[in-house]
PDB file of N, CA and C in Angstrom:
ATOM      1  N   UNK A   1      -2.418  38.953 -56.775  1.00  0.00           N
ATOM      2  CA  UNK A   1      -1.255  38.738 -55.945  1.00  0.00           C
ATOM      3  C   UNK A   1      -1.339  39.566 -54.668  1.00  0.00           C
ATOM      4  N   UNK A   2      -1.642  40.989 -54.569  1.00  0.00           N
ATOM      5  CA  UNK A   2      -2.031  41.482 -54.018  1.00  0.00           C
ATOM      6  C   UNK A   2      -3.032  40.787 -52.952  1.00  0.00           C
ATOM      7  N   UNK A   3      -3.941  40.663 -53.083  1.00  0.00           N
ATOM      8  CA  UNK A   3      -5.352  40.204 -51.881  1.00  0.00           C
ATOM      9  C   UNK A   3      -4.252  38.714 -51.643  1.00  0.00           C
ATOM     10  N   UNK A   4      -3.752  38.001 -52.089  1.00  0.00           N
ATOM     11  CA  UNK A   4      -3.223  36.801 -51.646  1.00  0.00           C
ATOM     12  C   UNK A   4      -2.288  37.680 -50.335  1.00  0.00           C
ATOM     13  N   UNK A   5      -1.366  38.365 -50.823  1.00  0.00           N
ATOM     14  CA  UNK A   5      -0.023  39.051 -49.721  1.00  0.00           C
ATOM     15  C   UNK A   5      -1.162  39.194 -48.547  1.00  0.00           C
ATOM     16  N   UNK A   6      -2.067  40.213 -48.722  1.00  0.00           N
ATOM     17  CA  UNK A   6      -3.036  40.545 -47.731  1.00  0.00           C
ATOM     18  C   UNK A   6      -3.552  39.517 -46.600  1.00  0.00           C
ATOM     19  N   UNK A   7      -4.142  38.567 -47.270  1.00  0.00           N
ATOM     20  CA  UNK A   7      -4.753  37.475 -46.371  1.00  0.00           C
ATOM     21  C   UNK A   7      -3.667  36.413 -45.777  1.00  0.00           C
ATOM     22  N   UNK A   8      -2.501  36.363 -46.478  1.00  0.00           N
ATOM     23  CA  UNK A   8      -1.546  35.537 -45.873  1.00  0.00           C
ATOM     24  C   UNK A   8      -0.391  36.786 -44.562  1.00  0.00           C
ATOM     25  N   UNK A   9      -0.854  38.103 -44.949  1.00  0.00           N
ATOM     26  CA  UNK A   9      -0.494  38.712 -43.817  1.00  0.00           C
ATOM     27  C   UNK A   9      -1.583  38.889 -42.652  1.00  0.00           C
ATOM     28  N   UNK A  10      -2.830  39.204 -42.814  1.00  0.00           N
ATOM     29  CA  UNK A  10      -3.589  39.074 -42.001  1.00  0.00           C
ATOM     30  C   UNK A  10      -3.469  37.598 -41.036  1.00  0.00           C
ATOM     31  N   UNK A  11      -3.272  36.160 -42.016  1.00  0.00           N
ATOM     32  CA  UNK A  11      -3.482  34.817 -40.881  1.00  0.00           C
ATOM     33  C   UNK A  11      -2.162  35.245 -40.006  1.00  0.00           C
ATOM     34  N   UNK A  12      -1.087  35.538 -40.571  1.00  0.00           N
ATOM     35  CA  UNK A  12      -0.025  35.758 -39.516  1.00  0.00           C
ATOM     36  C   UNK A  12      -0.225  37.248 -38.272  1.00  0.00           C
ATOM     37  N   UNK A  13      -0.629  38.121 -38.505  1.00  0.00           N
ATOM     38  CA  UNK A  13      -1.344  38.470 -37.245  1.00  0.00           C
ATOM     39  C   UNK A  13      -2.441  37.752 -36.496  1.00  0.00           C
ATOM     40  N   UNK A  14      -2.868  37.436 -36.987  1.00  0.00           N
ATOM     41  CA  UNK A  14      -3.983  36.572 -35.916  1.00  0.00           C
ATOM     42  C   UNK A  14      -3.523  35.491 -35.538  1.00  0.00           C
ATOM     43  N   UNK A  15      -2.319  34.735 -36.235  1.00  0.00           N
ATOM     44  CA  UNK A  15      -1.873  33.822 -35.414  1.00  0.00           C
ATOM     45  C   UNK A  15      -0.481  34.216 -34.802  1.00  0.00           C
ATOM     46  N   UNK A  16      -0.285  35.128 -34.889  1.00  0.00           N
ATOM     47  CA  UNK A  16       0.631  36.058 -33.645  1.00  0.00           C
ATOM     48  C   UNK A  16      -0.062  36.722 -32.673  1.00  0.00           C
ATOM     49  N   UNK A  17      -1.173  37.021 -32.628  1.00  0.00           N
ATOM     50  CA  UNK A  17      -2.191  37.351 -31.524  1.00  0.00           C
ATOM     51  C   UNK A  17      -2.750  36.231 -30.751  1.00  0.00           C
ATOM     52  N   UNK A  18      -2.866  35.087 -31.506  1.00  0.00           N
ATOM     53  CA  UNK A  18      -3.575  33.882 -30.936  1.00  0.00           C
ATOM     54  C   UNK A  18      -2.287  33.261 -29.860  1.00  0.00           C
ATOM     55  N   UNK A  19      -0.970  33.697 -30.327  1.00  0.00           N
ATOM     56  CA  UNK A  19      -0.280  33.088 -29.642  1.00  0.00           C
ATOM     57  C   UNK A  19      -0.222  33.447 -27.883  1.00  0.00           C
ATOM     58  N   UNK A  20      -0.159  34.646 -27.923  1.00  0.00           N
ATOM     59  CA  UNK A  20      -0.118  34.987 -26.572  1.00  0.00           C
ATOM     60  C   UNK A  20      -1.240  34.510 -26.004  1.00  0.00           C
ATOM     61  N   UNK A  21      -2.528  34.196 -26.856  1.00  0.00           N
ATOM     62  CA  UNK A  21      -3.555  33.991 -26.044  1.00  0.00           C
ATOM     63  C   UNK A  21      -3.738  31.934 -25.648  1.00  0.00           C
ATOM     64  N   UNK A  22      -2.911  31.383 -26.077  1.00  0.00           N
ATOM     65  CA  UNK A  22      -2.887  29.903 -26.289  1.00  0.00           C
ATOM     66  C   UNK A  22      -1.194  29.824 -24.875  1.00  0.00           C
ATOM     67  N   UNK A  23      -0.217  30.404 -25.392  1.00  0.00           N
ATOM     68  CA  UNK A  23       1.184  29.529 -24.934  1.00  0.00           C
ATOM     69  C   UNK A  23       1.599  30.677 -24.351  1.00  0.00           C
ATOM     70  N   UNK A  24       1.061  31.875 -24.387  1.00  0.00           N
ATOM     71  CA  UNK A  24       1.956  33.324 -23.922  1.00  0.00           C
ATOM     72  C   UNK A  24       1.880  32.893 -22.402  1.00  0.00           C
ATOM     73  N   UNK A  25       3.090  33.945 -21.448  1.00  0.00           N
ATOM     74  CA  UNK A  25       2.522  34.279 -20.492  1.00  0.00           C
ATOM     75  C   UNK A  25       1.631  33.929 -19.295  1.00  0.00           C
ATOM     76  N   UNK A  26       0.140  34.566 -20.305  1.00  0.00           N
ATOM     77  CA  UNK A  26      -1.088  34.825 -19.278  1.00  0.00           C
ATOM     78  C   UNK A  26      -2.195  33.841 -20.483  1.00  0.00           C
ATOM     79  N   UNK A  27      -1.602  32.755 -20.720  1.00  0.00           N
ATOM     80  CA  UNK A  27      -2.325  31.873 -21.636  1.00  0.00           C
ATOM     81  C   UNK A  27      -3.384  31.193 -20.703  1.00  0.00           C
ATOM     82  N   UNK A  28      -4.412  30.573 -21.652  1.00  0.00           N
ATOM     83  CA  UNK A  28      -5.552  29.970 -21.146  1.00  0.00           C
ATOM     84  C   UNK A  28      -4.758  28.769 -20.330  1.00  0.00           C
ATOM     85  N   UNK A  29      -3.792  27.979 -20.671  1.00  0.00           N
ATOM     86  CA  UNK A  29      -3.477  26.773 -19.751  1.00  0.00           C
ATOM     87  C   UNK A  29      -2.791  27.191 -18.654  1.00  0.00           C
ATOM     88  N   UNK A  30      -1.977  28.206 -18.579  1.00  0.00           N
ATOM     89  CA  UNK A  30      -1.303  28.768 -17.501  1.00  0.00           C
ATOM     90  C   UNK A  30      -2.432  29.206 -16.253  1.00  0.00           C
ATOM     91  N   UNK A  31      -3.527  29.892 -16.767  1.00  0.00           N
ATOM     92  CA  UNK A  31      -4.790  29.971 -15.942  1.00  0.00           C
ATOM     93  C   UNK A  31      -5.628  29.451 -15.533  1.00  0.00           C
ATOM     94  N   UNK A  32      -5.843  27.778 -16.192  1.00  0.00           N
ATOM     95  CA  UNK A  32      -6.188  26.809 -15.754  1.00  0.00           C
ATOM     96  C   UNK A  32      -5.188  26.079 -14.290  1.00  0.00           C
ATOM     97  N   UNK A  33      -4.031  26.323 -14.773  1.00  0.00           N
ATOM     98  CA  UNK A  33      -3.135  25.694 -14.257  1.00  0.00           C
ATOM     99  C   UNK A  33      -3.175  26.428 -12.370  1.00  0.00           C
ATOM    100  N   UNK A  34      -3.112  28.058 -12.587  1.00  0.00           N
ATOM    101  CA  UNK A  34      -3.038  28.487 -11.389  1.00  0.00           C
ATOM    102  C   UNK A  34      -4.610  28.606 -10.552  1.00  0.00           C
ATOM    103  N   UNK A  35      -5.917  28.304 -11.303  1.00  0.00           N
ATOM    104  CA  UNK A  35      -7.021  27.737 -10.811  1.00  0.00           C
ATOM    105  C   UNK A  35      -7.050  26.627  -9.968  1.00  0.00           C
ATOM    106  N   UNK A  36      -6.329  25.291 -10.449  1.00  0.00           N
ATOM    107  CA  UNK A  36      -6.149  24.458  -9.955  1.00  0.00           C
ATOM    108  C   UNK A  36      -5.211  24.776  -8.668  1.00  0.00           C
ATOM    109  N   UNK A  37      -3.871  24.981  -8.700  1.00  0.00           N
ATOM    110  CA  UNK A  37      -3.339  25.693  -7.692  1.00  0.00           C
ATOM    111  C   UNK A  37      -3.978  25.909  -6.192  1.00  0.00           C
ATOM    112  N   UNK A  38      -4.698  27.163  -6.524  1.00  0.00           N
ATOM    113  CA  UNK A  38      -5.922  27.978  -5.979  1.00  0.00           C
ATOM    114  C   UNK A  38      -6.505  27.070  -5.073  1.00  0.00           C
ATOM    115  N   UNK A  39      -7.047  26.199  -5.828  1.00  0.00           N
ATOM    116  CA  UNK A  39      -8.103  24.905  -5.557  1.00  0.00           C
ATOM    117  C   UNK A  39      -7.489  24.168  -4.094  1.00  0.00           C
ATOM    118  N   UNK A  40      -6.562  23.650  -4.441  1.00  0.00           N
ATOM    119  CA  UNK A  40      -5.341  22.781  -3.912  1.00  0.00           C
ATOM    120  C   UNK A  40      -5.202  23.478  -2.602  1.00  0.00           C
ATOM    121  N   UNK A  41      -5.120  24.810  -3.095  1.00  0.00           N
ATOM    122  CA  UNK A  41      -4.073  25.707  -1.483  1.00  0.00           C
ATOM    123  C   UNK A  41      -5.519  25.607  -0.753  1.00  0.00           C
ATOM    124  N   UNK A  42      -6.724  26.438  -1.393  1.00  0.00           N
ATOM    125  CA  UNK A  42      -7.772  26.650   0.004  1.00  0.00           C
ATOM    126  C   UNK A  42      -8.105  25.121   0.170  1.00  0.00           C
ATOM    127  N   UNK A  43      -8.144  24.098  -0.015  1.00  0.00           N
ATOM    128  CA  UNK A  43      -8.414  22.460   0.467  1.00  0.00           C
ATOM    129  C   UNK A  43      -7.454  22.557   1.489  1.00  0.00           C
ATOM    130  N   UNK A  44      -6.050  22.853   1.461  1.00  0.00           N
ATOM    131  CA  UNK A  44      -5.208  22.609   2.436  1.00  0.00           C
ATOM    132  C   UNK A  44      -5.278  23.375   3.760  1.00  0.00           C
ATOM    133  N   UNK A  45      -5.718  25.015   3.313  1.00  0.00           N
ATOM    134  CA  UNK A  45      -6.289  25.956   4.639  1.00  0.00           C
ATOM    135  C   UNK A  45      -7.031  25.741   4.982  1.00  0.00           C
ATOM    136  N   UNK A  46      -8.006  24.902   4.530  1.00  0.00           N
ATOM    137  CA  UNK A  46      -9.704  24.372   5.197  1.00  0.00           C
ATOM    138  C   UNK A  46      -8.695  23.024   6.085  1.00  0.00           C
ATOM    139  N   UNK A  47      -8.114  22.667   5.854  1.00  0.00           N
ATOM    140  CA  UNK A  47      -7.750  21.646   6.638  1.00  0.00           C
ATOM    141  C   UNK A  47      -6.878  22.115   7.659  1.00  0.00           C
ATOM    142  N   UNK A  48      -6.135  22.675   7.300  1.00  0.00           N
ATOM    143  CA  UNK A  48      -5.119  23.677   8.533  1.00  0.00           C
ATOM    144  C   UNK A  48      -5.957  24.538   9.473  1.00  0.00           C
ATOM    145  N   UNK A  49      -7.057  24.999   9.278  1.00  0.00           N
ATOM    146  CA  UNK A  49      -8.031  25.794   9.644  1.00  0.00           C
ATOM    147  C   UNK A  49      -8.325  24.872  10.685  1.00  0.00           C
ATOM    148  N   UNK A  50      -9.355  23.891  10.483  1.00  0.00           N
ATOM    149  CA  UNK A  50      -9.645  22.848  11.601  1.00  0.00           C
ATOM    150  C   UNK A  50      -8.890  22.096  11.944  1.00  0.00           C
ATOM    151  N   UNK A  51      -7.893  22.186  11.973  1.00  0.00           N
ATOM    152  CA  UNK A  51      -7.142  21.380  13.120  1.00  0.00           C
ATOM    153  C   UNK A  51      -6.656  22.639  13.920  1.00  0.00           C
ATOM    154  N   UNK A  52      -6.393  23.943  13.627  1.00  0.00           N
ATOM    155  CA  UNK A  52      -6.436  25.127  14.292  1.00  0.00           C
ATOM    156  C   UNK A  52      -7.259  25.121  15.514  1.00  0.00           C
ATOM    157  N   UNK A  53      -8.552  24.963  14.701  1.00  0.00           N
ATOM    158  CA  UNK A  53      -9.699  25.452  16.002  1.00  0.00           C
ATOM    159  C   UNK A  53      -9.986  24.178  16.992  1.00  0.00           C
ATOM    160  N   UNK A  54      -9.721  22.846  16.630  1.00  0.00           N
ATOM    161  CA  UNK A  54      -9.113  21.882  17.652  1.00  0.00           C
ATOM    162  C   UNK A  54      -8.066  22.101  18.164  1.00  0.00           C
ATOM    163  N   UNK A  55      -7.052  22.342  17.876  1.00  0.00           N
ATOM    164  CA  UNK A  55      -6.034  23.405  19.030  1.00  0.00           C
ATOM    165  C   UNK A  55      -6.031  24.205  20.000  1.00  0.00           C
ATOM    166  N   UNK A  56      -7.052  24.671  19.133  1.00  0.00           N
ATOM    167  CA  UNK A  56      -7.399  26.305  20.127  1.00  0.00           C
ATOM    168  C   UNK A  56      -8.299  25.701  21.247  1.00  0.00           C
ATOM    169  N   UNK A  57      -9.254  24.910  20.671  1.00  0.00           N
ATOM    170  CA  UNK A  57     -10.087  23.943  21.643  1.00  0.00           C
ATOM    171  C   UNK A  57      -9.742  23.626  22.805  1.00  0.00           C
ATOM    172  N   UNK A  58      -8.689  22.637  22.498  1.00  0.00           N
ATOM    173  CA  UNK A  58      -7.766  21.765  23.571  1.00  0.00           C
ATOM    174  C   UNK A  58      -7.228  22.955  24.231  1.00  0.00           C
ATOM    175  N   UNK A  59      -7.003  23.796  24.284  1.00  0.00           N
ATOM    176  CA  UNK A  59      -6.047  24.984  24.526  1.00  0.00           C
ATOM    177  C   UNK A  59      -6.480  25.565  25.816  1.00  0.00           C
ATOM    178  N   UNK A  60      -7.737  25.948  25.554  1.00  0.00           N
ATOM    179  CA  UNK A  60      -8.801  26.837  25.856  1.00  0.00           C
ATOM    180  C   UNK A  60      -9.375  25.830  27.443  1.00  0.00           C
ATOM    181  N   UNK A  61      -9.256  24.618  26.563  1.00  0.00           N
ATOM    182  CA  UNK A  61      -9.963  23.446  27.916  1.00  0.00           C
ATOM    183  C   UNK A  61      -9.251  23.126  28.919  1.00  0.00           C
ATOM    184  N   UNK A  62      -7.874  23.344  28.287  1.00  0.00           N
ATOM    185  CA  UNK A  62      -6.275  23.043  29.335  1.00  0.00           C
ATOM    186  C   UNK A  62      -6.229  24.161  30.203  1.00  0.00           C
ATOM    187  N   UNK A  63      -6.578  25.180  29.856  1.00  0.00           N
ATOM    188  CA  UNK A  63      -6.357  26.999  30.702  1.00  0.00           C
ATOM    189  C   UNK A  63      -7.650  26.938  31.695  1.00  0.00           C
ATOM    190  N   UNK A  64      -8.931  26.430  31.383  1.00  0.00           N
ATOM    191  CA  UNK A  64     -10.396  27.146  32.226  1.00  0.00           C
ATOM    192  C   UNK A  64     -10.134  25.374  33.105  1.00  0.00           C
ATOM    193  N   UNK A  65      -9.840  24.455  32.476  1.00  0.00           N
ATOM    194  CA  UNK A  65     -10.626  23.146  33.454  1.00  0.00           C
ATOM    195  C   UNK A  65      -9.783  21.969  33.751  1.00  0.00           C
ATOM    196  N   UNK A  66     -10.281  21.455  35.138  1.00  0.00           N
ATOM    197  CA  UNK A  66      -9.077  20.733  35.810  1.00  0.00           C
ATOM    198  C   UNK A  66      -9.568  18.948  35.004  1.00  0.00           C
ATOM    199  N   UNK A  67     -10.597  19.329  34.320  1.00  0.00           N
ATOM    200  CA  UNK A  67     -11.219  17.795  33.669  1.00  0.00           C
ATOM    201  C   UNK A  67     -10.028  17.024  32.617  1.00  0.00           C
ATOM    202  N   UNK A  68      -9.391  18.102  31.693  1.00  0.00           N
ATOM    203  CA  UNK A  68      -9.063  17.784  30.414  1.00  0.00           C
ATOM    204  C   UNK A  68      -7.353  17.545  31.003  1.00  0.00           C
ATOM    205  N   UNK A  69      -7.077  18.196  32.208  1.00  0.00           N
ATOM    206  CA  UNK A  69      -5.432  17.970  32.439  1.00  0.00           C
ATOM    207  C   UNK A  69      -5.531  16.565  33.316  1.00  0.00           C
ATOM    208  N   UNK A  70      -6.677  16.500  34.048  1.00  0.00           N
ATOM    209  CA  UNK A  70      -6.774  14.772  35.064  1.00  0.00           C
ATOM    210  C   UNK A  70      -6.757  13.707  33.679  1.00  0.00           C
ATOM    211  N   UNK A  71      -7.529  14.058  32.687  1.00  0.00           N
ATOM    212  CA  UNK A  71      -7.478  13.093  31.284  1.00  0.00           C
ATOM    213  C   UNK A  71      -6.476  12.734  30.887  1.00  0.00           C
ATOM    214  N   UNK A  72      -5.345  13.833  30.403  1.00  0.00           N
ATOM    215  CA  UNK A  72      -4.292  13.855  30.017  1.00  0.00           C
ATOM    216  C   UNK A  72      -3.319  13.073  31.073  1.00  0.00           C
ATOM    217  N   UNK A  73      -3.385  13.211  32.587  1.00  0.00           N
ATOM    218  CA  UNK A  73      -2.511  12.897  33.186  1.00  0.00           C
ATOM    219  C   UNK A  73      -2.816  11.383  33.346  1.00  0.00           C
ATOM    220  N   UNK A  74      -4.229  10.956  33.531  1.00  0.00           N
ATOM    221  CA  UNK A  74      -3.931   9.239  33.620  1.00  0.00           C
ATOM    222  C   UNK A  74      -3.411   8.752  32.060  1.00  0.00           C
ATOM    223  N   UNK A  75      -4.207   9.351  31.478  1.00  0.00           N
ATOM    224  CA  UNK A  75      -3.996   8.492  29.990  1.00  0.00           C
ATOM    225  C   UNK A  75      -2.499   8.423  29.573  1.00  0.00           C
ATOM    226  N   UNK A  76      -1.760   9.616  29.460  1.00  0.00           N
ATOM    227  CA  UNK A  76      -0.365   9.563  29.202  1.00  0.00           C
ATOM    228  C   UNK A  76       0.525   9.219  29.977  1.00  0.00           C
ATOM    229  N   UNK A  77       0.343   9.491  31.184  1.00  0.00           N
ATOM    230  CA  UNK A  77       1.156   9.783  32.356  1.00  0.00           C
ATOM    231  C   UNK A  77       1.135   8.656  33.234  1.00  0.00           C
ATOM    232  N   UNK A  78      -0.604   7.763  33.469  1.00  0.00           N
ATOM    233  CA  UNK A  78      -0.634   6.847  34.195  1.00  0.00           C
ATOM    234  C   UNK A  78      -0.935   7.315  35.661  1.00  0.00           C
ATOM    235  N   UNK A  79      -1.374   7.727  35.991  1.00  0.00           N
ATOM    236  CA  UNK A  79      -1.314   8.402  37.288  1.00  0.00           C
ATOM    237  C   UNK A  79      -2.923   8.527  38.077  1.00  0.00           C
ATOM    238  N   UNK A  80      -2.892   8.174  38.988  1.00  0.00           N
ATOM    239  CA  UNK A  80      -4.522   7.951  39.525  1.00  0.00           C
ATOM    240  C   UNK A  80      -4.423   8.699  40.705  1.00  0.00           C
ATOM    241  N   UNK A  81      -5.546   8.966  41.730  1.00  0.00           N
ATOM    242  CA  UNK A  81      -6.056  10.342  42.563  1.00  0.00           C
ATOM    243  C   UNK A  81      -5.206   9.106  43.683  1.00  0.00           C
ATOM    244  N   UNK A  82      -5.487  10.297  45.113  1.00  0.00           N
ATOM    245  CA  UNK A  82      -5.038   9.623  46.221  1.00  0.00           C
ATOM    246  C   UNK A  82      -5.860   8.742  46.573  1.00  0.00           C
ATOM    247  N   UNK A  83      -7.343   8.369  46.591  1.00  0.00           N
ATOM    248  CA  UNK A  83      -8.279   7.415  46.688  1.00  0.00           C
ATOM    249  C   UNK A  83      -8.547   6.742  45.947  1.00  0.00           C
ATOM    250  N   UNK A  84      -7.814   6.498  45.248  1.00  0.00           N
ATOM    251  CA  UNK A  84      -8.085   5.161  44.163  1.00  0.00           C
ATOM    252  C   UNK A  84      -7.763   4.194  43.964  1.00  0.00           C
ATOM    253  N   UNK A  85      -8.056   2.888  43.944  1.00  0.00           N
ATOM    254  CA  UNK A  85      -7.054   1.724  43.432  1.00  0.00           C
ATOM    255  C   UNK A  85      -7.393   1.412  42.127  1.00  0.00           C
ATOM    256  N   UNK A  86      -5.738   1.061  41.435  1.00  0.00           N
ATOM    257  CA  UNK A  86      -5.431   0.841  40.112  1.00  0.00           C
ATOM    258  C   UNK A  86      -5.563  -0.639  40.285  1.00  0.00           C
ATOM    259  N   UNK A  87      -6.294  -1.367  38.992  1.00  0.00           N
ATOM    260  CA  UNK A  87      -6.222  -2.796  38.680  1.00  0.00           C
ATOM    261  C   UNK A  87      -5.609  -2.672  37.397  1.00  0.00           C
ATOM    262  N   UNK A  88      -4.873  -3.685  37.028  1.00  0.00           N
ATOM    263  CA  UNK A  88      -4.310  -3.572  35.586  1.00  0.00           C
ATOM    264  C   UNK A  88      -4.391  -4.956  35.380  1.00  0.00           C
ATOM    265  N   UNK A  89      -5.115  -4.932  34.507  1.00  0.00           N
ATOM    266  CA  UNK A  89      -5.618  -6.537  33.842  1.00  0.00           C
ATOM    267  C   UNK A  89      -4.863  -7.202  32.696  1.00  0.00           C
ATOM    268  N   UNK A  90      -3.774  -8.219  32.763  1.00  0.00           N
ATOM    269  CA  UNK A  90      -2.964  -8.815  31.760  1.00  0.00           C
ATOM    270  C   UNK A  90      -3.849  -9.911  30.828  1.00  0.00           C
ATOM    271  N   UNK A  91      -3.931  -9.401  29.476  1.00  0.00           N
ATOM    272  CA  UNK A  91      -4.478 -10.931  28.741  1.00  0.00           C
ATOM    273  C   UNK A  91      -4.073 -10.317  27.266  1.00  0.00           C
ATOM    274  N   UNK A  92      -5.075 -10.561  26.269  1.00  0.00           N
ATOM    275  CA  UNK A  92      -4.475 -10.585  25.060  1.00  0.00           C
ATOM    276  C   UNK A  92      -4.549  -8.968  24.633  1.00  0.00           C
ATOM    277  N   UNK A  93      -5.389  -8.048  25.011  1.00  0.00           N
ATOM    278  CA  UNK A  93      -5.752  -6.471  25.473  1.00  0.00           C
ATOM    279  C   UNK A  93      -4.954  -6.150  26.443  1.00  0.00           C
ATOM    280  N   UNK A  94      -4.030  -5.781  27.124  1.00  0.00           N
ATOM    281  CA  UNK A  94      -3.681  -5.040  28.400  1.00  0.00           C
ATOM    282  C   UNK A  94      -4.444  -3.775  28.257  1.00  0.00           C
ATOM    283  N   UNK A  95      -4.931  -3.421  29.417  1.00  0.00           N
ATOM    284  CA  UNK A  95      -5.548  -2.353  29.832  1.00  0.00           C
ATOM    285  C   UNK A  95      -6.246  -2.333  31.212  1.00  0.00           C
ATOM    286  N   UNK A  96      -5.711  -0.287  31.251  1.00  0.00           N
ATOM    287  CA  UNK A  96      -5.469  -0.168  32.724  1.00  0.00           C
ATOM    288  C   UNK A  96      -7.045   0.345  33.221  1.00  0.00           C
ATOM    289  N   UNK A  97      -7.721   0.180  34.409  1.00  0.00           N
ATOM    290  CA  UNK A  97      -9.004   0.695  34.786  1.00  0.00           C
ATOM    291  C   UNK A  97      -8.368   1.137  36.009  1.00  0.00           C
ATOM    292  N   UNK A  98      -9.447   2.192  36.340  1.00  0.00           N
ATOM    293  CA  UNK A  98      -8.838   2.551  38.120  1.00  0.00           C
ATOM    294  C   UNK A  98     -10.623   2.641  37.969  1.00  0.00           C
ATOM    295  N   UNK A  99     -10.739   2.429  39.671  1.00  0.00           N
ATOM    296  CA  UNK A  99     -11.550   1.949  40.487  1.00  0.00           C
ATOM    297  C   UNK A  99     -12.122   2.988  41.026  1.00  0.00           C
ATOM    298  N   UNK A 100     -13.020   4.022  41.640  1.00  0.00           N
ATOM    299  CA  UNK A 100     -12.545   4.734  43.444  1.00  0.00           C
ATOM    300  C   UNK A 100     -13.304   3.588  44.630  1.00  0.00           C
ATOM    301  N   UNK A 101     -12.318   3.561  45.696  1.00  0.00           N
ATOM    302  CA  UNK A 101     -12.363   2.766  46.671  1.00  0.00           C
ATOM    303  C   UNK A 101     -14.377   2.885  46.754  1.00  0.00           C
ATOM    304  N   UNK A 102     -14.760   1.556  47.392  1.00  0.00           N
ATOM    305  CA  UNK A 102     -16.213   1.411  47.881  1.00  0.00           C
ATOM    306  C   UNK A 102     -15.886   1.806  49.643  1.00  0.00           C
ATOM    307  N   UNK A 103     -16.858   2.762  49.874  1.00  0.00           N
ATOM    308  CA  UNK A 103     -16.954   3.242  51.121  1.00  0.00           C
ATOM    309  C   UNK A 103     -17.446   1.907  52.386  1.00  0.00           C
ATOM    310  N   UNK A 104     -16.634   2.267  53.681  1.00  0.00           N
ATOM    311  CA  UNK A 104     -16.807   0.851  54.200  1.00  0.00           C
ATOM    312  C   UNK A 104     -18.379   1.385  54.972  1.00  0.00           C
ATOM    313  N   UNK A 105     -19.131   0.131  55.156  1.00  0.00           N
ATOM    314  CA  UNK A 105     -20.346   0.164  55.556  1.00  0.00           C
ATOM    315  C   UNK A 105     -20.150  -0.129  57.104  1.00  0.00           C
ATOM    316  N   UNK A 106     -21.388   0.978  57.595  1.00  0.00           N
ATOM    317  CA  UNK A 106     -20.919   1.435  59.086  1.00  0.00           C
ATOM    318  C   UNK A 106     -21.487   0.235  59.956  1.00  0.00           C
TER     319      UNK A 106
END
């Protein structure tokens, strides 16, 4: 009777120890769980990251050069130099081209 009490007290510590290690807390699925997490967040900073340094890009190109604000200004804005003529071609595409004038021959 004895060794029976024993071994049926021993499975209940070990399956009171097993517990914390299965459903406790700091259990194996809870640590799977915040792995995944983990996973998830740096995918999203790798993506936040580069669109960062395309920001910073555009940023950087808007402050040093007059190329990337003339871009910006026809494309959004519509807007062409003092020597230029605009054609704007109507069909099943609309779209705008600008020209620079042909120099007159002397």
């Amino acid at each position: 009777m004895t060794g029976r009490l024993v071994a049926l007290l021993l499975i209940g510590v070990i399956a009171a120890l097993q517990y914390g290690l299965w459903l406790g807390k700091g259990s194996w699925m809870r640590v799977w769980e915040i792995d995944r997490q983990i996973l998830a967040q740096r995918q999203t900073n790798e993506q936040l990251m580069a669109r960062n340094a395309a920001l910073d890009a555009e940023v950087r190109d808007l402050k040093e050069g007059v190329g990337a604000i003339e871009e910006r200004a026809r494309s959004e804005l519509g807007m062409v130099r003092h020597d230029e003529i605009f054609f704007q071609i109507l069909g099943s595409t609309a779209s705008a081209v600008s020209v620079p004038p042909v120099p007159a021959a002397p």
